[in-house]
PDB file of N, CA and C in Angstrom:
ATOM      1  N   UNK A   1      31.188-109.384  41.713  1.00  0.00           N
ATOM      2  CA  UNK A   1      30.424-108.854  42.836  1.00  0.00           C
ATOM      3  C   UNK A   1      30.173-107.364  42.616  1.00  0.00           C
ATOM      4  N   UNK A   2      29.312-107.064  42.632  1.00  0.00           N
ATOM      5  CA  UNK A   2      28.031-105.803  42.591  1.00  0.00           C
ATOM      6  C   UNK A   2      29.127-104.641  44.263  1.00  0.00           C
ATOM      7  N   UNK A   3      29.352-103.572  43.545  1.00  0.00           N
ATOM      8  CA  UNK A   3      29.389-102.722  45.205  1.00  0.00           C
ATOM      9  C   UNK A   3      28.286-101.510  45.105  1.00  0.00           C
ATOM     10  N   UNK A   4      27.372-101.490  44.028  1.00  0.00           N
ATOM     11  CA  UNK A   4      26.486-100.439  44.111  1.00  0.00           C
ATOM     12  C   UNK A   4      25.256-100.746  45.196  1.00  0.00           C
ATOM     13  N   UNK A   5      25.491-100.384  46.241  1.00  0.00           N
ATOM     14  CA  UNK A   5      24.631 -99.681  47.263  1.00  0.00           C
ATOM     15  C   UNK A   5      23.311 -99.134  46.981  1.00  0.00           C
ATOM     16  N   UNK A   6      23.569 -98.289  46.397  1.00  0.00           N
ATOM     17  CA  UNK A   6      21.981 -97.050  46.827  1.00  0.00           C
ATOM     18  C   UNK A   6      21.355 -97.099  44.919  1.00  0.00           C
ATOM     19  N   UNK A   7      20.295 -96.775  45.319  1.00  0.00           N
ATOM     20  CA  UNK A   7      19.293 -97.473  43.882  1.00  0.00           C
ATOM     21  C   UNK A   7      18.766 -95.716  43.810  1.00  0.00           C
ATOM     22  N   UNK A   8      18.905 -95.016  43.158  1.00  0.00           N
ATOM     23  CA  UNK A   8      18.194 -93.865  42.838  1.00  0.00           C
ATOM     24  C   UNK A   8      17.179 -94.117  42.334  1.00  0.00           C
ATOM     25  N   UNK A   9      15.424 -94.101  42.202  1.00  0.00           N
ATOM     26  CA  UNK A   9      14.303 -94.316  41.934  1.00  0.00           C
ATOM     27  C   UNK A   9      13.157 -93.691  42.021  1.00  0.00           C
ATOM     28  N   UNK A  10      12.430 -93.800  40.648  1.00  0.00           N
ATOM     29  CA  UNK A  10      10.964 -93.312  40.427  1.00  0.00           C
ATOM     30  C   UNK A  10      10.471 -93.674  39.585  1.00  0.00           C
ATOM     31  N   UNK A  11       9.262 -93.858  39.637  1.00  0.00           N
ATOM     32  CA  UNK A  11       8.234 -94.536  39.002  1.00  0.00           C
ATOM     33  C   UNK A  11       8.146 -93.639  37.792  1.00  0.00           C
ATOM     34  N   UNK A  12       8.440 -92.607  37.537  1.00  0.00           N
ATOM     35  CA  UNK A  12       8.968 -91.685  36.261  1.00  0.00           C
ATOM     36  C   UNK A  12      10.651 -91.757  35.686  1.00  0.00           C
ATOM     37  N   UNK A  13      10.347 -91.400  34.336  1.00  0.00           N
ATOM     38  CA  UNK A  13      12.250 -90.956  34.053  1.00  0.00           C
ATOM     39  C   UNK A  13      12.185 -90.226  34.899  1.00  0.00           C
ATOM     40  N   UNK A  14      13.732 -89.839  35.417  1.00  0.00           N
ATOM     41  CA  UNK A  14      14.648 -89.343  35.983  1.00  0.00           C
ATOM     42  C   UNK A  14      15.556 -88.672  35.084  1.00  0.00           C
ATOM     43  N   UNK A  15      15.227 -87.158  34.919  1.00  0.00           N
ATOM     44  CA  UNK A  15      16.155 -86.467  33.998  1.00  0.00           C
ATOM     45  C   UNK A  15      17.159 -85.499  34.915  1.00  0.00           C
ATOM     46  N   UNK A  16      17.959 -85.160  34.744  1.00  0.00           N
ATOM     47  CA  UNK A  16      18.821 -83.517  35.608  1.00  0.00           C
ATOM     48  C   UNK A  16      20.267 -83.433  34.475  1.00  0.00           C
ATOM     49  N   UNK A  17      20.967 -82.524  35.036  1.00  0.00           N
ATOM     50  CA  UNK A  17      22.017 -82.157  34.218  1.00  0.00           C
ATOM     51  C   UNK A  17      23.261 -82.918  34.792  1.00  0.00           C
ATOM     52  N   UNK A  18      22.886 -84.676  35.610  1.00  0.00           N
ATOM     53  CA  UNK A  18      24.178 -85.256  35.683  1.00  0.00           C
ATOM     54  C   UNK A  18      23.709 -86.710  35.081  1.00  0.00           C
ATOM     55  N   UNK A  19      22.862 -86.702  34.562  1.00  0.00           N
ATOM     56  CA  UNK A  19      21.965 -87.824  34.472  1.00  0.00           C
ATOM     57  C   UNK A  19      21.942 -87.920  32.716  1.00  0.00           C
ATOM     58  N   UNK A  20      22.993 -89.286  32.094  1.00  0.00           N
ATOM     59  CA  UNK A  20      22.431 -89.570  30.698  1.00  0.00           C
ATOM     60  C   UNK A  20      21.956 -90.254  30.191  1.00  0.00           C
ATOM     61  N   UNK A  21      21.219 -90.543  28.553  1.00  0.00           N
ATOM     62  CA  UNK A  21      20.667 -91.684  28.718  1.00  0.00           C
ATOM     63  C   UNK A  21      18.975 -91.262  28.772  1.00  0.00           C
ATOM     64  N   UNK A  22      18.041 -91.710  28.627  1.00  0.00           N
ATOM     65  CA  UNK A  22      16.780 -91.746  28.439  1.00  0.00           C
ATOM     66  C   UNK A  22      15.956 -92.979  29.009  1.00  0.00           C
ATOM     67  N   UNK A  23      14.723 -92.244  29.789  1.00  0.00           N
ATOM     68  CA  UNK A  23      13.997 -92.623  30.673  1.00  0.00           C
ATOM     69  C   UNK A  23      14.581 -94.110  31.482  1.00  0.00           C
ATOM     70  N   UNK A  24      15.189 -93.531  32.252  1.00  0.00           N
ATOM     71  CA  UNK A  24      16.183 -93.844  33.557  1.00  0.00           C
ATOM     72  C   UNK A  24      14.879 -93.744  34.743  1.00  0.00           C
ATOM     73  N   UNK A  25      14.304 -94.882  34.925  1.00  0.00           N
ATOM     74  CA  UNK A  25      13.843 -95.048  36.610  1.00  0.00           C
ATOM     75  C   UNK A  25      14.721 -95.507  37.314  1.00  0.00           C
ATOM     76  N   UNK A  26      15.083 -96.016  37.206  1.00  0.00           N
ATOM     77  CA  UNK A  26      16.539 -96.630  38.462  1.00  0.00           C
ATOM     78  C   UNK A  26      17.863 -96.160  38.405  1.00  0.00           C
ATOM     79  N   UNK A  27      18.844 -95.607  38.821  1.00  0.00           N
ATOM     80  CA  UNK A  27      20.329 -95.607  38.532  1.00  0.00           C
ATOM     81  C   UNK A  27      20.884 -96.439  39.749  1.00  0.00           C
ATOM     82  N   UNK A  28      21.891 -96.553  39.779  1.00  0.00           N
ATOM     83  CA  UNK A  28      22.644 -97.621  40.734  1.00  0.00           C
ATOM     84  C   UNK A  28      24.103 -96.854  41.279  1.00  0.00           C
ATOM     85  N   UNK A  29      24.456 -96.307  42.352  1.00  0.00           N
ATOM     86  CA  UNK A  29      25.845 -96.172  42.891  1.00  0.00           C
ATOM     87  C   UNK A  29      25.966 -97.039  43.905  1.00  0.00           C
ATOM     88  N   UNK A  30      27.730 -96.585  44.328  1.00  0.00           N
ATOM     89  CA  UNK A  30      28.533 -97.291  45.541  1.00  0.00           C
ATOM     90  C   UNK A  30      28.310 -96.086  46.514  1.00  0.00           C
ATOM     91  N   UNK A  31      28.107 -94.937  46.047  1.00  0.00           N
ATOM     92  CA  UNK A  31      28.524 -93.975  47.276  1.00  0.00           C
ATOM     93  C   UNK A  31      27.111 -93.047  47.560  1.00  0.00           C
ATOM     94  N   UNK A  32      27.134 -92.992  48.841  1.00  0.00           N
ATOM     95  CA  UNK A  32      25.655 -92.753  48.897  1.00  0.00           C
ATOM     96  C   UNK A  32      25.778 -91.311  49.290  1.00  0.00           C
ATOM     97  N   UNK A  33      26.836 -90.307  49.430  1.00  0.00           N
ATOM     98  CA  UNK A  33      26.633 -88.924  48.747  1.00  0.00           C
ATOM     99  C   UNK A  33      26.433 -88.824  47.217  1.00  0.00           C
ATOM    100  N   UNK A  34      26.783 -89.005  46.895  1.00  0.00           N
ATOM    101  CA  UNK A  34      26.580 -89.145  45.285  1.00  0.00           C
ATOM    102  C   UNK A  34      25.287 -89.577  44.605  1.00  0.00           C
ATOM    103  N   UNK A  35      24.414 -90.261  45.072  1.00  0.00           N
ATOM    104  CA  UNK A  35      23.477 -90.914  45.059  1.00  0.00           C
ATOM    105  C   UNK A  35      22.676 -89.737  45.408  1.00  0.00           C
ATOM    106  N   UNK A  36      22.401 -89.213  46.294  1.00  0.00           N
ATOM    107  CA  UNK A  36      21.423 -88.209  46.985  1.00  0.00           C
ATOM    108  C   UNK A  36      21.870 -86.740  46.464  1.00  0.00           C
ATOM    109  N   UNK A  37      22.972 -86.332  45.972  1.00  0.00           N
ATOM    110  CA  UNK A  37      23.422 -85.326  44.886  1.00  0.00           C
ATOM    111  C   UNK A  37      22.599 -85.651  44.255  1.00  0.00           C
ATOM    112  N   UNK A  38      22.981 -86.810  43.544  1.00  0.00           N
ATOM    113  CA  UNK A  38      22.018 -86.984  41.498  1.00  0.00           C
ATOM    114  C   UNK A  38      20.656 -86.740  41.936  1.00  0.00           C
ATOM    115  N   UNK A  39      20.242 -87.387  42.842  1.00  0.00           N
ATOM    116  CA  UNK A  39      18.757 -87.396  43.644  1.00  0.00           C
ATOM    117  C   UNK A  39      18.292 -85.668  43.360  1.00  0.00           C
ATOM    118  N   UNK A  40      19.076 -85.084  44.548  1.00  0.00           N
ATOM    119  CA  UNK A  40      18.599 -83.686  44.495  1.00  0.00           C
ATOM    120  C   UNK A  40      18.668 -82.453  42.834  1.00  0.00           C
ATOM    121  N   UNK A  41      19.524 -83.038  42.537  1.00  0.00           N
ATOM    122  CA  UNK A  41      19.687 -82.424  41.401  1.00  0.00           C
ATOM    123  C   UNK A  41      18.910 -82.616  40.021  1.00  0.00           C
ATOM    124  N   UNK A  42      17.842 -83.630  40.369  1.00  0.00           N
ATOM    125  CA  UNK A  42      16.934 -84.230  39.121  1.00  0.00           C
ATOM    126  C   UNK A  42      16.006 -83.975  39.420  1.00  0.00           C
ATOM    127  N   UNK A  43      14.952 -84.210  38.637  1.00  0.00           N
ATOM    128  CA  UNK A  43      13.657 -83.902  38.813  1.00  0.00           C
ATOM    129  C   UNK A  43      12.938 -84.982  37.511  1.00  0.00           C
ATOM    130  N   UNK A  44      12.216 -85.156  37.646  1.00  0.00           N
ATOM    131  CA  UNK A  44      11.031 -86.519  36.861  1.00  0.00           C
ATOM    132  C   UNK A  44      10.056 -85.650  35.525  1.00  0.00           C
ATOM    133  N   UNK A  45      10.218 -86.661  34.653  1.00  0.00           N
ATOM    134  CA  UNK A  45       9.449 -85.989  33.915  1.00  0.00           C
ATOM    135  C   UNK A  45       8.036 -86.940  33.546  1.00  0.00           C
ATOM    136  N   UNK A  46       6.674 -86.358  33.774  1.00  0.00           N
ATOM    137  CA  UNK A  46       6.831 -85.427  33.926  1.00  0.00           C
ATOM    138  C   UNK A  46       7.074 -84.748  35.433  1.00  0.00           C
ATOM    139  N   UNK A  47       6.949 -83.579  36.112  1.00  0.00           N
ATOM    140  CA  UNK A  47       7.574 -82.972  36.538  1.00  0.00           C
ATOM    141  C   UNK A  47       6.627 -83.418  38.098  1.00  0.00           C
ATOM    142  N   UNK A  48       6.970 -83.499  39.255  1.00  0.00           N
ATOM    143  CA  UNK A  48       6.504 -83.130  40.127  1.00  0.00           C
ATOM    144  C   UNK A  48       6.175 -84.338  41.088  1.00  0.00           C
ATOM    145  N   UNK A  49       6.931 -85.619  40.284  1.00  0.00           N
ATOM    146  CA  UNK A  49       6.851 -86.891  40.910  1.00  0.00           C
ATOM    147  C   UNK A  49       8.027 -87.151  42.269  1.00  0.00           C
ATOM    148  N   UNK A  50       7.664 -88.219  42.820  1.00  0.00           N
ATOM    149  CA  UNK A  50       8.635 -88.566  43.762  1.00  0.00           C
ATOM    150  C   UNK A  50      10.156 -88.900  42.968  1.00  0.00           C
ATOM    151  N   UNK A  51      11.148 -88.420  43.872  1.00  0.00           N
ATOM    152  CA  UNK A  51      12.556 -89.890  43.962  1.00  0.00           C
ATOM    153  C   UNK A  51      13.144 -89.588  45.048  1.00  0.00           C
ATOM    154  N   UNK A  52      13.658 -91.278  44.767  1.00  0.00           N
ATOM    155  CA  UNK A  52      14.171 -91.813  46.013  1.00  0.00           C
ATOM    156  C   UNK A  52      14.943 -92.338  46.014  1.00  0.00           C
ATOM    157  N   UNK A  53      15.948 -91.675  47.325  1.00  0.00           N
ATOM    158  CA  UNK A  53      17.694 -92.886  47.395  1.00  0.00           C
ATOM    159  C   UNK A  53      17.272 -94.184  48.052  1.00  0.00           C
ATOM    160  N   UNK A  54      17.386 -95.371  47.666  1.00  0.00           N
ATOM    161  CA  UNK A  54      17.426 -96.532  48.704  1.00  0.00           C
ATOM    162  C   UNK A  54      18.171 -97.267  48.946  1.00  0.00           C
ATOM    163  N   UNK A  55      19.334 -97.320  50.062  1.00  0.00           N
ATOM    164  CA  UNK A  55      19.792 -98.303  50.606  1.00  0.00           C
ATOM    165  C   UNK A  55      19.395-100.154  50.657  1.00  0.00           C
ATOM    166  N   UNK A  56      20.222-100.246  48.955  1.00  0.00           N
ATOM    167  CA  UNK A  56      19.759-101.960  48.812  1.00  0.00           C
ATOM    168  C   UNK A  56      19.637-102.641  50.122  1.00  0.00           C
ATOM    169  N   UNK A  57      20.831-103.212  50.413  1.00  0.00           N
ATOM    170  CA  UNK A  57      20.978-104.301  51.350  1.00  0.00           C
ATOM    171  C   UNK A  57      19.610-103.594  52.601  1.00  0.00           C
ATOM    172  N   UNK A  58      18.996-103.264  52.633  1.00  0.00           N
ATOM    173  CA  UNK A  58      18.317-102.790  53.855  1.00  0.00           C
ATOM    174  C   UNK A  58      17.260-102.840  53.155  1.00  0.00           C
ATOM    175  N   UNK A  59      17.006-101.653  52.058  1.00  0.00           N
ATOM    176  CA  UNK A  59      15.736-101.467  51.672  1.00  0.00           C
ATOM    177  C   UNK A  59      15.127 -99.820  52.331  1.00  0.00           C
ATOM    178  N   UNK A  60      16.380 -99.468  53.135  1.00  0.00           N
ATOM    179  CA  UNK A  60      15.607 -98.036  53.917  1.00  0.00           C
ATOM    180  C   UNK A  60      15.532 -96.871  52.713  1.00  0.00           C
ATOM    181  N   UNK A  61      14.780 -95.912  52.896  1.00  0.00           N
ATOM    182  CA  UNK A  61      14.706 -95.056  51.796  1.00  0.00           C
ATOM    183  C   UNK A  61      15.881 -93.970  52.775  1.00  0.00           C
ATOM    184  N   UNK A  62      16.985 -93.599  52.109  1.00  0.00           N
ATOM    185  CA  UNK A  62      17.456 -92.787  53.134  1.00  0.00           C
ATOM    186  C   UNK A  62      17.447 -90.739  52.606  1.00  0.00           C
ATOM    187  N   UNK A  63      16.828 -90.825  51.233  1.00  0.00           N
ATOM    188  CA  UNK A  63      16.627 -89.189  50.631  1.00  0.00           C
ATOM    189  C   UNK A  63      15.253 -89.760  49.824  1.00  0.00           C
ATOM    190  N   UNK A  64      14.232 -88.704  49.691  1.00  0.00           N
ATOM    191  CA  UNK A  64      13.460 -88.432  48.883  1.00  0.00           C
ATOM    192  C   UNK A  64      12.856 -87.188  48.844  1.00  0.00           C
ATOM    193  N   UNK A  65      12.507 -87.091  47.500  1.00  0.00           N
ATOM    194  CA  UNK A  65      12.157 -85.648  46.961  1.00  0.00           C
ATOM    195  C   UNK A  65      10.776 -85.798  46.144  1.00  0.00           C
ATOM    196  N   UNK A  66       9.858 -84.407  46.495  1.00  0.00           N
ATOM    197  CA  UNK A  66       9.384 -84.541  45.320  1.00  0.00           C
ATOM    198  C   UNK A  66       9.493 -82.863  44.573  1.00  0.00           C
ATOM    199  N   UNK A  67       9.687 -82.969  43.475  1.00  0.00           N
ATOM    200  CA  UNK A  67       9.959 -81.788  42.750  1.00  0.00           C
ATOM    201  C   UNK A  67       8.653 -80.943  42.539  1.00  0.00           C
ATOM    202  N   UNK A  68       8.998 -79.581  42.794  1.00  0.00           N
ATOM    203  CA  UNK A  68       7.838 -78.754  42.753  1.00  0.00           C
ATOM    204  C   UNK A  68       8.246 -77.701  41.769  1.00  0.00           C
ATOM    205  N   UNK A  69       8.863 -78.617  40.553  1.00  0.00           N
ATOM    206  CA  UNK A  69       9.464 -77.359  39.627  1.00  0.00           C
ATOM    207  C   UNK A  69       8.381 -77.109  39.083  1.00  0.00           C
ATOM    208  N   UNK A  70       8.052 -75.982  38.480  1.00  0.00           N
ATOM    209  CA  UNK A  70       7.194 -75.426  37.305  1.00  0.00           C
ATOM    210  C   UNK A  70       7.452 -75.808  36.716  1.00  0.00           C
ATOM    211  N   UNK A  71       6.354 -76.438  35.938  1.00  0.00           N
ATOM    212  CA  UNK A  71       6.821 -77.066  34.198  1.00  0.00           C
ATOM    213  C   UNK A  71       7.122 -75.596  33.444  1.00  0.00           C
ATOM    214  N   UNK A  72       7.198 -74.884  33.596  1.00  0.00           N
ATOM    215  CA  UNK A  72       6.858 -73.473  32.424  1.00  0.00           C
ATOM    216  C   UNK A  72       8.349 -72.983  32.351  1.00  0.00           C
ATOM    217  N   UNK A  73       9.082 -73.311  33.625  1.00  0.00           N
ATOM    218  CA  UNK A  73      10.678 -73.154  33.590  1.00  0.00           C
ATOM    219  C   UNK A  73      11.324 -74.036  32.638  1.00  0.00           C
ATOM    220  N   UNK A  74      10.766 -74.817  32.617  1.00  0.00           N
ATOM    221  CA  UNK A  74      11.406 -75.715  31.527  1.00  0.00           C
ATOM    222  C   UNK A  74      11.614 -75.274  30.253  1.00  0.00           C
ATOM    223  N   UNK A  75      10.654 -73.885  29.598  1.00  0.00           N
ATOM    224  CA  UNK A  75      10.528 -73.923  28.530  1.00  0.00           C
ATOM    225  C   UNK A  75      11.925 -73.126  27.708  1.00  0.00           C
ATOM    226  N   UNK A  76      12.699 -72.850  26.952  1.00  0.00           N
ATOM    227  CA  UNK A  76      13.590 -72.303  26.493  1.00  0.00           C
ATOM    228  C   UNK A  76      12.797 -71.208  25.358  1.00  0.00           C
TER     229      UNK A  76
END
């Protein structure tokens, strides 16, 4: 039996600095602070797309973002 809850999602990868692994649209937790952390802390590449926490068993979206990073920050 499955206890992951909340579906982190976007129709883009999902990159941030808690997030591993390559082009990740979905991640899956049990705890839905944690879920809306990774949420806030990512951003889509490319840059400026939606994500969203969703509460499986329901289906409610309960965090979404859309990132308004500058792509140009990105650059090193």
């Amino acid at each position: 039996m499955t206890t992951e809850l909340y579906r982190v999602e976007s129709t883009h990868p999902i990159v941030g600095p808690l997030i591993t692994g390559f082009n990740n649209t979905a991640l899956y937790m049990a705890d839905r602070a944690m879920a809306v952390v990774l949420a806030a802390k990512s951003h889509t590449l490319p840059t400026g797309n939606e994500i969203r926490v969703v509460h499986i068993p329901s289906g409610e979206v309960v965090f979404r973002k859309t990132n308004d990073l500058d792509e140009s920050a990105l650059e090193f």
